[in-house]
N, C-alpha and C. Protein backbone atom coordinates (compact mmCIF):
# COMPACT_ATOMS: atom_id res chain seq x y z
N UNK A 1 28.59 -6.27 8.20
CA UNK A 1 30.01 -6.54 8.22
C UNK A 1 30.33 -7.11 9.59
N UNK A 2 31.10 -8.20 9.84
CA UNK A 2 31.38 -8.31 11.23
C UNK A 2 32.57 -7.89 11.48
N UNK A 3 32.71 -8.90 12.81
CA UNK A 3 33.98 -7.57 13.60
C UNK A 3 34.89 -7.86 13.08
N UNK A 4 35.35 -9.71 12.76
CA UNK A 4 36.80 -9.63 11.94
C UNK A 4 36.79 -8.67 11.01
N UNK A 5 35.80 -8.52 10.07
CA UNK A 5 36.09 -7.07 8.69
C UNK A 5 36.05 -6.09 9.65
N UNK A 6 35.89 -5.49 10.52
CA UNK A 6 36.16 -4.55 10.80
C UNK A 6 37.64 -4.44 11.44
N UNK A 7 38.43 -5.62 12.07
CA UNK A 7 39.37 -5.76 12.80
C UNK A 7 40.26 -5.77 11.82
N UNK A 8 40.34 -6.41 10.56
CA UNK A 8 40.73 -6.52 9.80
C UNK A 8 40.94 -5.39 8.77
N UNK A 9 40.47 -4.31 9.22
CA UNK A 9 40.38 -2.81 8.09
C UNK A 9 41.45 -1.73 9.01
N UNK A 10 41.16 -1.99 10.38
CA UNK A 10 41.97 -1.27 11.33
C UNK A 10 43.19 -1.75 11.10
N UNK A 11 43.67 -3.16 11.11
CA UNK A 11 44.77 -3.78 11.29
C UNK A 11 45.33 -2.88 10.12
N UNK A 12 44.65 -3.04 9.16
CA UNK A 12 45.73 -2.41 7.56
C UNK A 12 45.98 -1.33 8.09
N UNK A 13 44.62 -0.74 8.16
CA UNK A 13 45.35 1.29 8.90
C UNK A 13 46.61 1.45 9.63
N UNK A 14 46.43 0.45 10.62
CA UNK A 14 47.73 0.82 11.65
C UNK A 14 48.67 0.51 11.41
N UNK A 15 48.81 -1.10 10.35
CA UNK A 15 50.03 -1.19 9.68
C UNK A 15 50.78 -0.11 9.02
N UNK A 16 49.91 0.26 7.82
CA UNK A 16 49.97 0.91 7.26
C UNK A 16 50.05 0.58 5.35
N UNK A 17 49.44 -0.43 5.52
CA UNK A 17 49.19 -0.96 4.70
C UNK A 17 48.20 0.29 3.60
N UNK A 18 47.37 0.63 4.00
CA UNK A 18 46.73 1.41 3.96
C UNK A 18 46.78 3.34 3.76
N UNK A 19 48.14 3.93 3.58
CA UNK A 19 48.56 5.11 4.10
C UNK A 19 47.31 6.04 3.25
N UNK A 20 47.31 5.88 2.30
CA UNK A 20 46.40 6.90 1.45
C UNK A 20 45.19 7.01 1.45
N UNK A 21 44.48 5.43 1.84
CA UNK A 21 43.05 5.79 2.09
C UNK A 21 43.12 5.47 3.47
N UNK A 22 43.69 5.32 4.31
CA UNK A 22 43.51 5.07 5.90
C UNK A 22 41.81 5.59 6.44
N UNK A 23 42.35 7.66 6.56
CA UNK A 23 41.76 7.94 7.13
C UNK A 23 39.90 8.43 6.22
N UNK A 24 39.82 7.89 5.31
CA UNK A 24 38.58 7.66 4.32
C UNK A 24 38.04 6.35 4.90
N UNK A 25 38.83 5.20 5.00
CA UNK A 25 38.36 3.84 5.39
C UNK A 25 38.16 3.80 6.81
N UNK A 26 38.52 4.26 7.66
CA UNK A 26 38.31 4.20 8.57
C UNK A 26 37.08 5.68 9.29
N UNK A 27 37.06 6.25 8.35
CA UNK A 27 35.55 7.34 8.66
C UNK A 27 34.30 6.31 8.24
N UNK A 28 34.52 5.54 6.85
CA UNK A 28 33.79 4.75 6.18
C UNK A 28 33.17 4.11 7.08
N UNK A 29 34.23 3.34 7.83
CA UNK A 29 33.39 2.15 8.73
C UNK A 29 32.86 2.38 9.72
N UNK A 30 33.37 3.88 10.27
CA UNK A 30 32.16 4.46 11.53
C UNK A 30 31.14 4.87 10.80
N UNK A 31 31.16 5.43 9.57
CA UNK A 31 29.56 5.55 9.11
C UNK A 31 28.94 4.65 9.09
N UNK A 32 29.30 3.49 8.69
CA UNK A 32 28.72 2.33 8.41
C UNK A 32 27.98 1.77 9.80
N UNK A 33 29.32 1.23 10.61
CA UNK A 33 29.06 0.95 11.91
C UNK A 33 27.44 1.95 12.31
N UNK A 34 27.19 2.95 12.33
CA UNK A 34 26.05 3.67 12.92
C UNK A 34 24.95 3.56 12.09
N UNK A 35 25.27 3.44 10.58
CA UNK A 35 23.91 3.10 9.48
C UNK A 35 23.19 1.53 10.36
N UNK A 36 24.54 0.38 10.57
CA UNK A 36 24.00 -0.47 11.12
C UNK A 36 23.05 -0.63 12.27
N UNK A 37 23.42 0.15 12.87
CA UNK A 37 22.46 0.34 14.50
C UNK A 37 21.28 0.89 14.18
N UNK A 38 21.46 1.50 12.70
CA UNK A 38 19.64 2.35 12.66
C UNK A 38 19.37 1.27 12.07
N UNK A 39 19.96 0.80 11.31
CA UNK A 39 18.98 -0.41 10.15
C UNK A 39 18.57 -1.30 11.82
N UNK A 40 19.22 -1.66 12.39
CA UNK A 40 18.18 -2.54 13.86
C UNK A 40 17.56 -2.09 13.90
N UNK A 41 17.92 -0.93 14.48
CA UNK A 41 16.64 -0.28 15.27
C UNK A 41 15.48 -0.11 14.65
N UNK A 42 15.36 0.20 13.57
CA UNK A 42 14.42 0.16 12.26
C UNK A 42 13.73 -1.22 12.55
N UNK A 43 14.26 -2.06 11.99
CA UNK A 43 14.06 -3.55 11.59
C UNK A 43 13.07 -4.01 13.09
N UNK A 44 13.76 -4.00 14.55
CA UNK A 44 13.23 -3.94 15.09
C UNK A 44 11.78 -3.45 15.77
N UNK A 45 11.79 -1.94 14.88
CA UNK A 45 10.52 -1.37 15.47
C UNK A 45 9.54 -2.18 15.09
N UNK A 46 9.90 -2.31 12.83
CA UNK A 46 9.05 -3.13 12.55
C UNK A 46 8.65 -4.25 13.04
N UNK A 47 9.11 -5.02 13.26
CA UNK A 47 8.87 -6.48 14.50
C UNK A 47 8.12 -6.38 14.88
N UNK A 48 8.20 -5.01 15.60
CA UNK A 48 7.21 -5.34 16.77
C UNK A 48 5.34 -4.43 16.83
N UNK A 49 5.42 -3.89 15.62
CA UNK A 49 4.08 -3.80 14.75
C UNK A 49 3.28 -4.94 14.56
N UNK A 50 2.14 -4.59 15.00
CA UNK A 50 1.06 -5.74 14.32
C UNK A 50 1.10 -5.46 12.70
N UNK A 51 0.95 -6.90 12.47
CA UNK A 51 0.31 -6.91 10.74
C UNK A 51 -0.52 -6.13 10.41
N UNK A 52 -1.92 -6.34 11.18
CA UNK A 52 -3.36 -6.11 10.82
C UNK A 52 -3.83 -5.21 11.90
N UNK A 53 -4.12 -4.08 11.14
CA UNK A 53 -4.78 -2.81 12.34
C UNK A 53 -5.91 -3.46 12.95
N UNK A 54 -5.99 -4.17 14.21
CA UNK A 54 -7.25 -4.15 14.43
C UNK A 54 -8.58 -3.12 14.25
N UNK A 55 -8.39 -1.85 15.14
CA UNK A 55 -8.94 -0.87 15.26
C UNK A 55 -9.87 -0.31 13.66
N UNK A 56 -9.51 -1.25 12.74
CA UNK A 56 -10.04 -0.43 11.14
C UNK A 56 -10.49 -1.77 10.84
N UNK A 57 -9.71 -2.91 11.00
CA UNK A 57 -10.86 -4.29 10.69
C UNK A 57 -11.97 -4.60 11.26
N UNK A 58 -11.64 -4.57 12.72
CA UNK A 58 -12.76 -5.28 13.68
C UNK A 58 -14.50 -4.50 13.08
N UNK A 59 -14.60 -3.39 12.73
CA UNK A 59 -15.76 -3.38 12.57
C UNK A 59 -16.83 -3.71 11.31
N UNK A 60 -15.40 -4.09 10.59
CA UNK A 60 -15.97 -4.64 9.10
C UNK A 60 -15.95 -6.03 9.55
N UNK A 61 -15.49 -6.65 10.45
CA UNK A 61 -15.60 -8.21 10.43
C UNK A 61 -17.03 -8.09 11.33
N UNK A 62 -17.28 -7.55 11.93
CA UNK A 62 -18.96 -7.02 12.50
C UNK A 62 -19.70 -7.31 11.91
N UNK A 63 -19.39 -5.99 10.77
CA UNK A 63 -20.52 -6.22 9.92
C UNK A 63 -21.18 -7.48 9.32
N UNK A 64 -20.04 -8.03 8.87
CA UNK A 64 -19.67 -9.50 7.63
C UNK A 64 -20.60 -10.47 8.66
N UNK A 65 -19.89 -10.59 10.21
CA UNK A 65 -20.82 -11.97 10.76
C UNK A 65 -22.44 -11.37 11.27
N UNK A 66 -22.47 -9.85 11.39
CA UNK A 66 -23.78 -9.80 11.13
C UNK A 66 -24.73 -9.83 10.05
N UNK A 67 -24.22 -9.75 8.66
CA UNK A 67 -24.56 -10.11 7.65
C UNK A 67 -25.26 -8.67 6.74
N UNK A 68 -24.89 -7.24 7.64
CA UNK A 68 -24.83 -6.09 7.42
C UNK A 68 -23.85 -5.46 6.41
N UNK A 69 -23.08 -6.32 6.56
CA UNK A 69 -22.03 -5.19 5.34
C UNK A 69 -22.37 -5.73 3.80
N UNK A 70 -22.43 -3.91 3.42
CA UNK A 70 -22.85 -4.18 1.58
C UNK A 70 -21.23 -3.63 1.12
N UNK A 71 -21.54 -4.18 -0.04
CA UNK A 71 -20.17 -3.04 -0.93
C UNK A 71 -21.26 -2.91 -2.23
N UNK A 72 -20.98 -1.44 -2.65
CA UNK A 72 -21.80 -0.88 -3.76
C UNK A 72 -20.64 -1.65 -4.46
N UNK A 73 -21.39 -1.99 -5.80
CA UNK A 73 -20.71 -2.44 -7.28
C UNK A 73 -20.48 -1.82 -8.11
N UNK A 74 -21.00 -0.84 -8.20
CA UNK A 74 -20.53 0.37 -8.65
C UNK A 74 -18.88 0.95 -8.34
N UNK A 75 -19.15 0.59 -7.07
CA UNK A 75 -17.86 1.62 -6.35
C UNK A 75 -16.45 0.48 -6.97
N UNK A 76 -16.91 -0.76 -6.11
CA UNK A 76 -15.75 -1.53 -6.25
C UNK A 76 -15.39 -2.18 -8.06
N UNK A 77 -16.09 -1.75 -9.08
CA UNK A 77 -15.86 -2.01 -10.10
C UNK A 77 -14.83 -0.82 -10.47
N UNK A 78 -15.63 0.47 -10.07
CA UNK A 78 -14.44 2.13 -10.40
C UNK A 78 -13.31 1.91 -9.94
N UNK A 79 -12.98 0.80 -8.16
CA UNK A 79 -11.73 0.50 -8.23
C UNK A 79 -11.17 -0.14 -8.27
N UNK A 80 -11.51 -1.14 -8.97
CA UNK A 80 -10.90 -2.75 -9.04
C UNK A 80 -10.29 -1.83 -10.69
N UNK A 81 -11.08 -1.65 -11.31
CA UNK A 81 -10.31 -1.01 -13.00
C UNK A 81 -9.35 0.43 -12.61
N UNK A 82 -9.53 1.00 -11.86
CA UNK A 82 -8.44 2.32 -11.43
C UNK A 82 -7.05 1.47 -11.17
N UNK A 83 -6.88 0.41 -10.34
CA UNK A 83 -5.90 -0.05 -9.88
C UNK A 83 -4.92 -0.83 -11.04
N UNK A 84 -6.04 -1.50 -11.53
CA UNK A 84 -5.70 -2.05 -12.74
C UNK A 84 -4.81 -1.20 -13.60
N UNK A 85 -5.39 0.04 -14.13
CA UNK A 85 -5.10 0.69 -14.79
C UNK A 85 -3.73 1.27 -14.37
N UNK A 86 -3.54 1.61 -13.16
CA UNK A 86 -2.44 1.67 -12.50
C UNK A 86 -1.23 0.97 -12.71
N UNK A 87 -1.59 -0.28 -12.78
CA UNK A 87 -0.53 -1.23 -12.97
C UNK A 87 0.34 -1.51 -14.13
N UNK A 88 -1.03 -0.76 -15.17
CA UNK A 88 0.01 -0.86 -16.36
C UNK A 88 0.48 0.34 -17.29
N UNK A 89 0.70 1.38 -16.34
CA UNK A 89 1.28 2.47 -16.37
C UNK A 89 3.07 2.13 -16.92
């Protein structure tokens, strides 16, 4: 919401445009007002997260250019069809 809607919600209050829900609309928009600052702050933290854990990739990309890493077929067939199966729950 910006500030005119907010300038614009006060204005009614004080007129009085507003007598019956005044003091509901105007609790409203301080809740609001403070939901907004967490949704930043939120939004922000995320930002500033890497995508990709290094620390849990880097040693599988090791493996791969040393030409060391296996995957059992077994395994990745049990979960390529688990997931599946998942999906169409």
């Amino acid at each position: 919401m910006s500030s005119e809607a907010y300038s614009e919600i006060f204005k009614s209050i004080s007129i009085g445009r507003s007598k019956k829900f005044g003091n509901s609309v105007a609790a409203e928009v301080a809740s609001l007002g403070t939901r907004m600052k967490d949704y930043q702050t939120a939004k922000e933290a995320v930002a500033a997260c890497a995508d990709v854990r290094e620390y849990l990739t880097a040693p599988i990309k090791a493996k791969i250019q040393e030409g060391t890493y296996q995957v059992d077929a077994d395994t990745f067939a049990d979960k390529l069809m688990s997931k599946y199966l998942e999906t169409r729950k």
